[in-house]
PDB file of N, CA and C in Angstrom:
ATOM      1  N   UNK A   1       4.426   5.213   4.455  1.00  0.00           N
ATOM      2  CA  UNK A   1       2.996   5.222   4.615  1.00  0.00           C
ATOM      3  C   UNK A   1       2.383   6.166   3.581  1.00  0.00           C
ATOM      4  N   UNK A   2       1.349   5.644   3.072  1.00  0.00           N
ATOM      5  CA  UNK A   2       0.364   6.178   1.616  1.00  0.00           C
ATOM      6  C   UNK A   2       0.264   7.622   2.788  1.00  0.00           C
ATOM      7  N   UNK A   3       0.690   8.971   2.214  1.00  0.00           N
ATOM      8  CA  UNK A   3       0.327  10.328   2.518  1.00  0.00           C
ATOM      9  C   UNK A   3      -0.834  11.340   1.469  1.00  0.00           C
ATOM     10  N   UNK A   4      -2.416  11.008   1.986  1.00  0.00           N
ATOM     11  CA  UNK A   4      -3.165  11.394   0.668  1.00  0.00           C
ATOM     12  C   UNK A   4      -2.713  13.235  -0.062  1.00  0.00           C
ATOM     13  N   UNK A   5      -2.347  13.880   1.146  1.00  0.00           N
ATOM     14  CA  UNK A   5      -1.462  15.214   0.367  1.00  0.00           C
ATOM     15  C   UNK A   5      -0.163  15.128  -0.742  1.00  0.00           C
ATOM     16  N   UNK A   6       0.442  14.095  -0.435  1.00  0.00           N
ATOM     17  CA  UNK A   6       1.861  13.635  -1.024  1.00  0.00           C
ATOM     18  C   UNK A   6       1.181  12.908  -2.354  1.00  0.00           C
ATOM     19  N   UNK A   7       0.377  12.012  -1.803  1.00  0.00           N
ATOM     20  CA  UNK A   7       0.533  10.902  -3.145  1.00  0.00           C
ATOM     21  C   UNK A   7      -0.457  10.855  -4.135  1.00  0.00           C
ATOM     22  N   UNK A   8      -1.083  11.775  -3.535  1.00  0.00           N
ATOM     23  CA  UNK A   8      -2.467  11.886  -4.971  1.00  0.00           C
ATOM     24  C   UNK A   8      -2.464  13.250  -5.543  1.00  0.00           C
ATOM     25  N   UNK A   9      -2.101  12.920  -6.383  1.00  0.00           N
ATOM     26  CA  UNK A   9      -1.491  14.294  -7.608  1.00  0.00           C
ATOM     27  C   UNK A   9      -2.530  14.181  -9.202  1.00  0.00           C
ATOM     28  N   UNK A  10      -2.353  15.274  -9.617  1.00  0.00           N
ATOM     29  CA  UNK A  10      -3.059  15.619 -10.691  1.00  0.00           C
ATOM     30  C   UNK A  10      -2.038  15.187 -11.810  1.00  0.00           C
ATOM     31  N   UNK A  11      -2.490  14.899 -12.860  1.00  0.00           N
ATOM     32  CA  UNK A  11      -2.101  14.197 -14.133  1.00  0.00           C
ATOM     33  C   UNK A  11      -0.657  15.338 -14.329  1.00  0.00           C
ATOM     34  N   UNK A  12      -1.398  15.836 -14.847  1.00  0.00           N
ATOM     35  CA  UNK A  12      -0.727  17.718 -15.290  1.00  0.00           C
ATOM     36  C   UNK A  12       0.739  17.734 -13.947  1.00  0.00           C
ATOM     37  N   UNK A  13       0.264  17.929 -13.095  1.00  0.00           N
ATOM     38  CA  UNK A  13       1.307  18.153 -12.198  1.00  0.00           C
ATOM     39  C   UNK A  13       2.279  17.043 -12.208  1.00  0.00           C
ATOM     40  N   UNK A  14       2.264  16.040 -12.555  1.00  0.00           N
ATOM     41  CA  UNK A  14       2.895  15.122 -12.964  1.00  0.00           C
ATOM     42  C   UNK A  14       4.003  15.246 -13.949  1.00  0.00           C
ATOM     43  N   UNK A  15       3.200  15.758 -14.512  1.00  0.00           N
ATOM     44  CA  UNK A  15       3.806  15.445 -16.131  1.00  0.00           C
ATOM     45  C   UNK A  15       5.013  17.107 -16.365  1.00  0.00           C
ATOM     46  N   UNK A  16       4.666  17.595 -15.576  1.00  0.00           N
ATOM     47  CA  UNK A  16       5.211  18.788 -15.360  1.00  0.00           C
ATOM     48  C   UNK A  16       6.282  19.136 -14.324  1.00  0.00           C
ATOM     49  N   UNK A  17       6.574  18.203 -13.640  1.00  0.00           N
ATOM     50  CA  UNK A  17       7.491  17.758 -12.148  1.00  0.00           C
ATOM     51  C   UNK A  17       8.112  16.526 -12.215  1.00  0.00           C
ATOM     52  N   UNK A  18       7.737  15.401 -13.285  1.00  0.00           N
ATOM     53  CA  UNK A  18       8.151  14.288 -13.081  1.00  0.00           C
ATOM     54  C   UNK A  18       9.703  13.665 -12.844  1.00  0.00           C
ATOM     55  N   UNK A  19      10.321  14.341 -13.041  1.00  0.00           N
ATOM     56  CA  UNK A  19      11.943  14.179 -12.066  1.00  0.00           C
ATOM     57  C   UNK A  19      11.628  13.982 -10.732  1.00  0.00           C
ATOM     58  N   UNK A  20      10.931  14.963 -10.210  1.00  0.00           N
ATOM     59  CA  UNK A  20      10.975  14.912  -9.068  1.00  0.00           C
ATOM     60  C   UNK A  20       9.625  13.655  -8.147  1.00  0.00           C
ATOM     61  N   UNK A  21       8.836  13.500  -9.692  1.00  0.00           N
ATOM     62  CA  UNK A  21       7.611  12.721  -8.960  1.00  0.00           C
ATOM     63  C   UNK A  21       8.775  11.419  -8.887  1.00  0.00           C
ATOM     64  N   UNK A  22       9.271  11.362  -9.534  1.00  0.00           N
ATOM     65  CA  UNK A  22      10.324  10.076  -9.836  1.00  0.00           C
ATOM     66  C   UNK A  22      11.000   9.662  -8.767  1.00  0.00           C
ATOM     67  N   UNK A  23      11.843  11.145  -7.927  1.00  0.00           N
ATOM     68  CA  UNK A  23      12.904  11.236  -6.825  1.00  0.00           C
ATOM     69  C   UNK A  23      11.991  10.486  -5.871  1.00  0.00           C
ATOM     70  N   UNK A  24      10.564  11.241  -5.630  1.00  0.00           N
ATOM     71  CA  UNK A  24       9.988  10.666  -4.362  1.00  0.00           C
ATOM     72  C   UNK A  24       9.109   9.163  -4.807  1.00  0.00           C
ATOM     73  N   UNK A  25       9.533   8.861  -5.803  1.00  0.00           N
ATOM     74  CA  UNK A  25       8.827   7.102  -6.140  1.00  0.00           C
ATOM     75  C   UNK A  25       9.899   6.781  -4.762  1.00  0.00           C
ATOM     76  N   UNK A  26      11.187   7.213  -5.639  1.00  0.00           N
ATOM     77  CA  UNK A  26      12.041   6.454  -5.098  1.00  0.00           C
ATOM     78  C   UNK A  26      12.693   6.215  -4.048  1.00  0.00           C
ATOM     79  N   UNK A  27      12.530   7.197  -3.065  1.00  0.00           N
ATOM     80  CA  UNK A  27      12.746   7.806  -1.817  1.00  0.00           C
ATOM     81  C   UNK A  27      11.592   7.319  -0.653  1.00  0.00           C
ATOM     82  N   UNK A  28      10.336   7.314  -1.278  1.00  0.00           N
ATOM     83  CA  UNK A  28       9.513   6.497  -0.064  1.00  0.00           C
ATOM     84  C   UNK A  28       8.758   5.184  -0.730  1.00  0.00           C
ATOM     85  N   UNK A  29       9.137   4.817  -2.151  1.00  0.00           N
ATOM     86  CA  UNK A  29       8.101   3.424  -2.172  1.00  0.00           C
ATOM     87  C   UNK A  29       7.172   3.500  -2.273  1.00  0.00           C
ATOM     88  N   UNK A  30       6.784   4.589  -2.290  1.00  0.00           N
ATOM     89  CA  UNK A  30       5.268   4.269  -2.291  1.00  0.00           C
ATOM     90  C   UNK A  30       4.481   5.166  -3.350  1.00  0.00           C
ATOM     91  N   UNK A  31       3.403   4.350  -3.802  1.00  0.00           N
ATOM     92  CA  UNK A  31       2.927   4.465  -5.162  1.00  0.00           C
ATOM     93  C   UNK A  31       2.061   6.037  -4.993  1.00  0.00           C
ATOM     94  N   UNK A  32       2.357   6.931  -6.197  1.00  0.00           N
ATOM     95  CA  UNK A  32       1.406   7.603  -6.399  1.00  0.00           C
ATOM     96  C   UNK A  32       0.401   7.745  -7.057  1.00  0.00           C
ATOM     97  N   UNK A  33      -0.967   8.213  -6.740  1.00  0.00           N
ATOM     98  CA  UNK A  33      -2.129   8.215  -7.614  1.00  0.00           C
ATOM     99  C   UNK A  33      -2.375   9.453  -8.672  1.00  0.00           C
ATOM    100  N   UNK A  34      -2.395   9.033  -9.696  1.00  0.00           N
ATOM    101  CA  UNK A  34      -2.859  10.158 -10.923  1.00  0.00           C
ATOM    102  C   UNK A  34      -4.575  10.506 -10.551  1.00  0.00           C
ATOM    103  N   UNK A  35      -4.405  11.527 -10.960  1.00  0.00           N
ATOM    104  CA  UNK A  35      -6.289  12.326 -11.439  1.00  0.00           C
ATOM    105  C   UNK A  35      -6.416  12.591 -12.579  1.00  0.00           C
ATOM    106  N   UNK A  36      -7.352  13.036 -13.428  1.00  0.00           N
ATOM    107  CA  UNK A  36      -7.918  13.058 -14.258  1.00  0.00           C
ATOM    108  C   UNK A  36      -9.058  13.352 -14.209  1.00  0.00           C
ATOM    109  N   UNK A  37      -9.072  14.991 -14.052  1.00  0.00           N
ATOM    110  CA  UNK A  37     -10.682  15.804 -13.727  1.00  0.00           C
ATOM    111  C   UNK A  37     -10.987  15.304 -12.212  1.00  0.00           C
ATOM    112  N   UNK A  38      -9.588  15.360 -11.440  1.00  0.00           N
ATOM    113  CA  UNK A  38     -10.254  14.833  -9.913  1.00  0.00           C
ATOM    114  C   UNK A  38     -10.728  13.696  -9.728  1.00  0.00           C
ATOM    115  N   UNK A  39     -10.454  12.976 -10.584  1.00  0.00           N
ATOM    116  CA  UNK A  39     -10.687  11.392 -10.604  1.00  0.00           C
ATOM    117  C   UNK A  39      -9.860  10.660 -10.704  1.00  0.00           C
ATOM    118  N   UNK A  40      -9.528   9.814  -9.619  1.00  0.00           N
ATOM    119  CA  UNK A  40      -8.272   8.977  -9.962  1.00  0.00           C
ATOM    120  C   UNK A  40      -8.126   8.067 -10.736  1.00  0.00           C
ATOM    121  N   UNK A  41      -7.218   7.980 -11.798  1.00  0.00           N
ATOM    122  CA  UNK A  41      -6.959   7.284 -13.189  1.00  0.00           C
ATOM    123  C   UNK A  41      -5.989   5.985 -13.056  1.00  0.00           C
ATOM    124  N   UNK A  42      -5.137   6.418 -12.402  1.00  0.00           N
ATOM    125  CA  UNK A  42      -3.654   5.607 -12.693  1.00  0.00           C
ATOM    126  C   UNK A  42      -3.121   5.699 -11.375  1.00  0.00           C
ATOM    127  N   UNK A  43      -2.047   4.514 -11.372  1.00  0.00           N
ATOM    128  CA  UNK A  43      -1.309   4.597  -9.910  1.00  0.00           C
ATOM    129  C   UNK A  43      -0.174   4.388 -10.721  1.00  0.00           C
ATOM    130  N   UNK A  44       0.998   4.554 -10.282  1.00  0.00           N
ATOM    131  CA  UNK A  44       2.619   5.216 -10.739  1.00  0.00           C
ATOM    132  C   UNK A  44       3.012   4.288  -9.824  1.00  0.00           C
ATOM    133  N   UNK A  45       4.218   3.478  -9.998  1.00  0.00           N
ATOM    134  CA  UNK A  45       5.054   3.320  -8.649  1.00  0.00           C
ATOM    135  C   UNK A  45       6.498   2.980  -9.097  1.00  0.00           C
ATOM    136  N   UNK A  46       7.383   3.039  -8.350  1.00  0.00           N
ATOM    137  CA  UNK A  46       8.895   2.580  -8.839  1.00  0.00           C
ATOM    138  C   UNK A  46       9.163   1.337  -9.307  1.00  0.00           C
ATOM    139  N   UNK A  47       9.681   0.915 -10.067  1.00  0.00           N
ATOM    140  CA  UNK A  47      10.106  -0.574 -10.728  1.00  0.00           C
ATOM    141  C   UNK A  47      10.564  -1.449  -9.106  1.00  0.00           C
ATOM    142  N   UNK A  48      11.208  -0.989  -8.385  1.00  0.00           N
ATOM    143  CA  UNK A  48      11.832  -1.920  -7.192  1.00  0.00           C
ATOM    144  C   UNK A  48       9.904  -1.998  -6.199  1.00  0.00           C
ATOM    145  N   UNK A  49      10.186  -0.838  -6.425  1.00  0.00           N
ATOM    146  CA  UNK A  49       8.385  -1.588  -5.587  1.00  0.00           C
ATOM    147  C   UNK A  49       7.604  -2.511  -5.768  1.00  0.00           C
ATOM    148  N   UNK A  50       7.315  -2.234  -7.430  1.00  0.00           N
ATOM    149  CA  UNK A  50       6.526  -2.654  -7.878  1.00  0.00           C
ATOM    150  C   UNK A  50       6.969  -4.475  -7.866  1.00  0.00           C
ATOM    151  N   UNK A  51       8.077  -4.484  -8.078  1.00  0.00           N
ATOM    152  CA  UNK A  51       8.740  -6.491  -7.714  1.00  0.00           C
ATOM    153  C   UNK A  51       8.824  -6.352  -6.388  1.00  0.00           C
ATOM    154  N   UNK A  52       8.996  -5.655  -5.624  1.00  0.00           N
ATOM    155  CA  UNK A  52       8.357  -6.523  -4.438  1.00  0.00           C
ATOM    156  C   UNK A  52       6.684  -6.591  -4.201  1.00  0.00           C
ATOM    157  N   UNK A  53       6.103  -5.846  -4.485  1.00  0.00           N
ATOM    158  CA  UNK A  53       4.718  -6.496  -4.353  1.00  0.00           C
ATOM    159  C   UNK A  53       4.198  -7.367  -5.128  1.00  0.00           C
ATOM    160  N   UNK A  54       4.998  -7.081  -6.126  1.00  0.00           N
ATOM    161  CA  UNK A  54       4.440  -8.949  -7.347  1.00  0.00           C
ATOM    162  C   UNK A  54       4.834  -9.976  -6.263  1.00  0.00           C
ATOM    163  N   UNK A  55       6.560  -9.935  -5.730  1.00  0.00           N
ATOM    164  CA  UNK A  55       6.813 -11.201  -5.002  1.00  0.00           C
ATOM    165  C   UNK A  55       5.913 -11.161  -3.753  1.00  0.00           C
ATOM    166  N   UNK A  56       5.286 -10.468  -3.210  1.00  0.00           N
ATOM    167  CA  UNK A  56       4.339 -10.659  -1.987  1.00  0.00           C
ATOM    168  C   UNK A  56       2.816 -10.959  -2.430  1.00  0.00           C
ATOM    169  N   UNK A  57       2.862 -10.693  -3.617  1.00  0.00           N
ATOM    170  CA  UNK A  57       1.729 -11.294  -4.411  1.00  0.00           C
ATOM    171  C   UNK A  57       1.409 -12.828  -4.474  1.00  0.00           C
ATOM    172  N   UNK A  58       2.788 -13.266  -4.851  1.00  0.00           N
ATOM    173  CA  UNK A  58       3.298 -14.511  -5.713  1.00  0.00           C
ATOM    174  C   UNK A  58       3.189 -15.316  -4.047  1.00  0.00           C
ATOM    175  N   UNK A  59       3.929 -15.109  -3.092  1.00  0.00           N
ATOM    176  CA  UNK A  59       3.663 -15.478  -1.920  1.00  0.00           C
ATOM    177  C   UNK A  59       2.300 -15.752  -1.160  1.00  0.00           C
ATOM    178  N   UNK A  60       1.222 -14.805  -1.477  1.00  0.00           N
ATOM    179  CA  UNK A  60       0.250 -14.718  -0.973  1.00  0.00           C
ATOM    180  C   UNK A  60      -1.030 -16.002  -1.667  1.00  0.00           C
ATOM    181  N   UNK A  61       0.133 -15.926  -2.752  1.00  0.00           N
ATOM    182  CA  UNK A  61      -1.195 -17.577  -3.221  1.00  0.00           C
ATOM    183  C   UNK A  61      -0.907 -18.340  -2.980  1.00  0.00           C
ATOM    184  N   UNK A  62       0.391 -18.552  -3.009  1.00  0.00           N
ATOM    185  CA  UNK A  62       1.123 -20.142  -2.527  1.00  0.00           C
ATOM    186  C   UNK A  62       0.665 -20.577  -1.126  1.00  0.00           C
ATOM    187  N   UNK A  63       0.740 -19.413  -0.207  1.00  0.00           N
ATOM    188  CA  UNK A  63      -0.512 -19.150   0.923  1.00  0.00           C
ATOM    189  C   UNK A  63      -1.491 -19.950   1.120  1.00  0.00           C
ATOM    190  N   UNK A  64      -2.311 -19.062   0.114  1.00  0.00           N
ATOM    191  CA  UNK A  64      -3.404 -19.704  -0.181  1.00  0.00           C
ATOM    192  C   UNK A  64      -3.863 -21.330  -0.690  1.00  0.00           C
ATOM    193  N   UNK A  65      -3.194 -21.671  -1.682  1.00  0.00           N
ATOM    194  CA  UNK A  65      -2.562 -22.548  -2.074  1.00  0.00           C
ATOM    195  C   UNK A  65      -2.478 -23.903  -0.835  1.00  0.00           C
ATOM    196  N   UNK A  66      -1.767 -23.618  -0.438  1.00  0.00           N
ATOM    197  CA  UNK A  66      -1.616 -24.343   1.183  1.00  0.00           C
ATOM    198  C   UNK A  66      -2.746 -24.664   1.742  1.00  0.00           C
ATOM    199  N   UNK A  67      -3.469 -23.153   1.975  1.00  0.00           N
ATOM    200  CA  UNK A  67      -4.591 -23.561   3.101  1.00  0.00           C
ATOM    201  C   UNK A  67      -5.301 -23.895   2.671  1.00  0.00           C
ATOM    202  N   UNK A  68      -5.973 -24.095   0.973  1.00  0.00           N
ATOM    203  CA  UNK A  68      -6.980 -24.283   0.597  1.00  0.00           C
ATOM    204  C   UNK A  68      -6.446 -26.058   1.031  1.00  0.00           C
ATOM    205  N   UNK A  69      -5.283 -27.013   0.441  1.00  0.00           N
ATOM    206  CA  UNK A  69      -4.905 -28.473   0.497  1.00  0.00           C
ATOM    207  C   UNK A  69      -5.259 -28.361   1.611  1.00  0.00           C
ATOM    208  N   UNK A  70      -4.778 -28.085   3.280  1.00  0.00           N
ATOM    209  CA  UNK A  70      -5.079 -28.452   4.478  1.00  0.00           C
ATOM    210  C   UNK A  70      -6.310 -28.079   4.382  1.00  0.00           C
ATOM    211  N   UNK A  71      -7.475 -27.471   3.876  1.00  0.00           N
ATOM    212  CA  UNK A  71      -8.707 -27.281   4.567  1.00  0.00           C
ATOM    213  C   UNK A  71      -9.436 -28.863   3.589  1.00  0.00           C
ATOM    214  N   UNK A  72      -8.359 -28.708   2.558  1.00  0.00           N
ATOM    215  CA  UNK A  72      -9.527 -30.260   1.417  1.00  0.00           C
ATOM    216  C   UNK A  72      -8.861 -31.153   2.771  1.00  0.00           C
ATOM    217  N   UNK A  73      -7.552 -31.747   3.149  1.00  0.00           N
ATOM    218  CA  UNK A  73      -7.531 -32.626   3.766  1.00  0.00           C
ATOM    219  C   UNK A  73      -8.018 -32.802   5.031  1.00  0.00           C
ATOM    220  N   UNK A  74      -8.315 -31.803   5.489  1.00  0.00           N
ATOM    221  CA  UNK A  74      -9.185 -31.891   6.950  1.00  0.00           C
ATOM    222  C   UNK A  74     -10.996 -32.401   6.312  1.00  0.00           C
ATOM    223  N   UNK A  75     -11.201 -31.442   5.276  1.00  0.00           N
ATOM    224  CA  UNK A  75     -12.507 -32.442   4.940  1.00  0.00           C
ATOM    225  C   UNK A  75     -12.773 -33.999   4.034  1.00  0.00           C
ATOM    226  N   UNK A  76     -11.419 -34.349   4.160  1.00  0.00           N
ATOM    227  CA  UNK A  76     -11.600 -35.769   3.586  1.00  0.00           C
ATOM    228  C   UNK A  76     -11.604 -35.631   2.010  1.00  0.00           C
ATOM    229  N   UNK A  77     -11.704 -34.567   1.672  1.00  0.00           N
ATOM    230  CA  UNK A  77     -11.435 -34.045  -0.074  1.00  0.00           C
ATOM    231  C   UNK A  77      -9.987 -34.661  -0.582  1.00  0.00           C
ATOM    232  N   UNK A  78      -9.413 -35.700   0.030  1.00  0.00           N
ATOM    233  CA  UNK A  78      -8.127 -36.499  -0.742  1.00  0.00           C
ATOM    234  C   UNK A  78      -8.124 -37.569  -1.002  1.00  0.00           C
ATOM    235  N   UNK A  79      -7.095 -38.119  -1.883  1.00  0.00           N
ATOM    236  CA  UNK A  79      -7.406 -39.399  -2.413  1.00  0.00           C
ATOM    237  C   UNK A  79      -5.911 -40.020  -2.124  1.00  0.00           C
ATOM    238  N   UNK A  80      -5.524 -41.458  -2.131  1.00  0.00           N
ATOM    239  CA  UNK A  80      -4.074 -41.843  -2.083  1.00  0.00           C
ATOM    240  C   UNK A  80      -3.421 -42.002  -2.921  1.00  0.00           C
ATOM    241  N   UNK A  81      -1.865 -42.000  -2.973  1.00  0.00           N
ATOM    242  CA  UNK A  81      -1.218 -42.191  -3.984  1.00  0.00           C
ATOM    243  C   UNK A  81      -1.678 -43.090  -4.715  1.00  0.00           C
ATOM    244  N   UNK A  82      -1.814 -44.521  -4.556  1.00  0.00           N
ATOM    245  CA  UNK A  82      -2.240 -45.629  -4.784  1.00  0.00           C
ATOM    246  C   UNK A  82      -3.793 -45.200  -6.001  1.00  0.00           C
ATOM    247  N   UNK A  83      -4.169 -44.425  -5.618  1.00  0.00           N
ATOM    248  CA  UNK A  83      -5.582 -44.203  -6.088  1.00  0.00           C
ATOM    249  C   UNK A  83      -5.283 -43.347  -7.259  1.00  0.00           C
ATOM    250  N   UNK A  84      -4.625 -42.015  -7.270  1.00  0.00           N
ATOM    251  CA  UNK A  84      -3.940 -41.252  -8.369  1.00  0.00           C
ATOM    252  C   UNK A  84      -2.978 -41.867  -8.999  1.00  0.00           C
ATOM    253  N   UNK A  85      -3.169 -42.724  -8.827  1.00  0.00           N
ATOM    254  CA  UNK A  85      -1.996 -43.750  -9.845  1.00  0.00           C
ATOM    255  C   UNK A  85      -2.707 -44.335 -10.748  1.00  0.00           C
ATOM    256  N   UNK A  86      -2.939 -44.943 -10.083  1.00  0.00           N
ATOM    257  CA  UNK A  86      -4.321 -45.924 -10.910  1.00  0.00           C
ATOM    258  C   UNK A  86      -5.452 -44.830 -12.002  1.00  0.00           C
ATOM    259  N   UNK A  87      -5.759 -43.959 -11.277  1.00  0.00           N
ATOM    260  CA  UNK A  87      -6.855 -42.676 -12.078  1.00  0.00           C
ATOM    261  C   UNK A  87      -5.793 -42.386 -13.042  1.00  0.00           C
ATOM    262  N   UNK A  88      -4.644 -41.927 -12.952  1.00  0.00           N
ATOM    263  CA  UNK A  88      -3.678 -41.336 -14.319  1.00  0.00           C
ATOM    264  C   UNK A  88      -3.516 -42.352 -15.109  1.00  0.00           C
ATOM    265  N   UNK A  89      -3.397 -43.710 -14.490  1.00  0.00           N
ATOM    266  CA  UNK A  89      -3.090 -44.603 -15.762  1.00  0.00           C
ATOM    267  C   UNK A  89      -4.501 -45.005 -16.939  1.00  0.00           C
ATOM    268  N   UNK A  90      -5.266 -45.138 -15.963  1.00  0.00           N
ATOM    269  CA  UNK A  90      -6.604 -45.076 -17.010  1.00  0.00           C
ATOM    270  C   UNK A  90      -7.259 -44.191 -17.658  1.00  0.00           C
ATOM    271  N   UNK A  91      -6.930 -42.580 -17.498  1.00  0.00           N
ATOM    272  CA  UNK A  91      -6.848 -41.660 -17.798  1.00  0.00           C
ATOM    273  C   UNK A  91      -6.381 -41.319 -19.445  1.00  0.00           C
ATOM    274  N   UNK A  92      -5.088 -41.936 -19.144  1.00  0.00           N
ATOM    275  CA  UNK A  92      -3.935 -41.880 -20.049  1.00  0.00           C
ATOM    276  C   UNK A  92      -3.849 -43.058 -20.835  1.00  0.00           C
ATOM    277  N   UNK A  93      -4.138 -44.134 -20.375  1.00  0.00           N
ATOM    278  CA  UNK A  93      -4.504 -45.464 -21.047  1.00  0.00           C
ATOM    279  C   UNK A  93      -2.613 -46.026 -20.916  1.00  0.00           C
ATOM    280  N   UNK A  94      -2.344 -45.945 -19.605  1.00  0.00           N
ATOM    281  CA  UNK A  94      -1.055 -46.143 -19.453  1.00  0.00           C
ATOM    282  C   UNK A  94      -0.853 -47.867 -18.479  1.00  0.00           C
ATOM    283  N   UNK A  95      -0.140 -48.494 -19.322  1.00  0.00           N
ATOM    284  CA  UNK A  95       0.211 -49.913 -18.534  1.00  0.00           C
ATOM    285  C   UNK A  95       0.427 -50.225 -17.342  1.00  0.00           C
ATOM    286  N   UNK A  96       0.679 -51.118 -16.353  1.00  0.00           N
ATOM    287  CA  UNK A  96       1.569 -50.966 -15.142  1.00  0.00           C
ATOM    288  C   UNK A  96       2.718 -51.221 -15.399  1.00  0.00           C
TER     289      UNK A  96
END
């Protein structure tokens, strides 16, 4: 769990500890935030983290993806094979 004492660190302190900012990437997963004049700049996180949240990323559209087709086919937004056949061939200027 994101700890705002733990994980939001100053640039400097970073750059000055980073073995150890490294140990605790790797030890809890979880990303830390850089500052910059008390402003947060950058987020840090471990290489293994960071691919799993791409793959929960990558998941989350295919998701989407899904529900958007079931919400077109519940509103009649589809067409039949028969029909995308015919549209690609004239499309394409393709024979039967």
């Amino acid at each position: 769990m994101f700890d705002v004492s733990r994980d939001i660190q100053s640039l400097t302190d970073f750059k000055k500890s980073t073995p150890e900012f490294i140990q605790q990437l790797k030890e809890t997963g979880e990303p830390i935030v850089l500052t910059i004049n008390g402003k947060a700049e950058v987020v840090v996180q471990d290489a293994a983290s960071y691919q799993k949240l791409r793959e929960l990323v990558e998941a989350a559209r295919i998701f989407e993806g899904i529900r958007e087709g079931i919400e077109d086919m519940k509103a009649g937004r589809t067409v039949s094979l028969d029909e995308l056949k015919e549209h690609a061939r004239n499309k394409h200027g393709l024979s039967r």
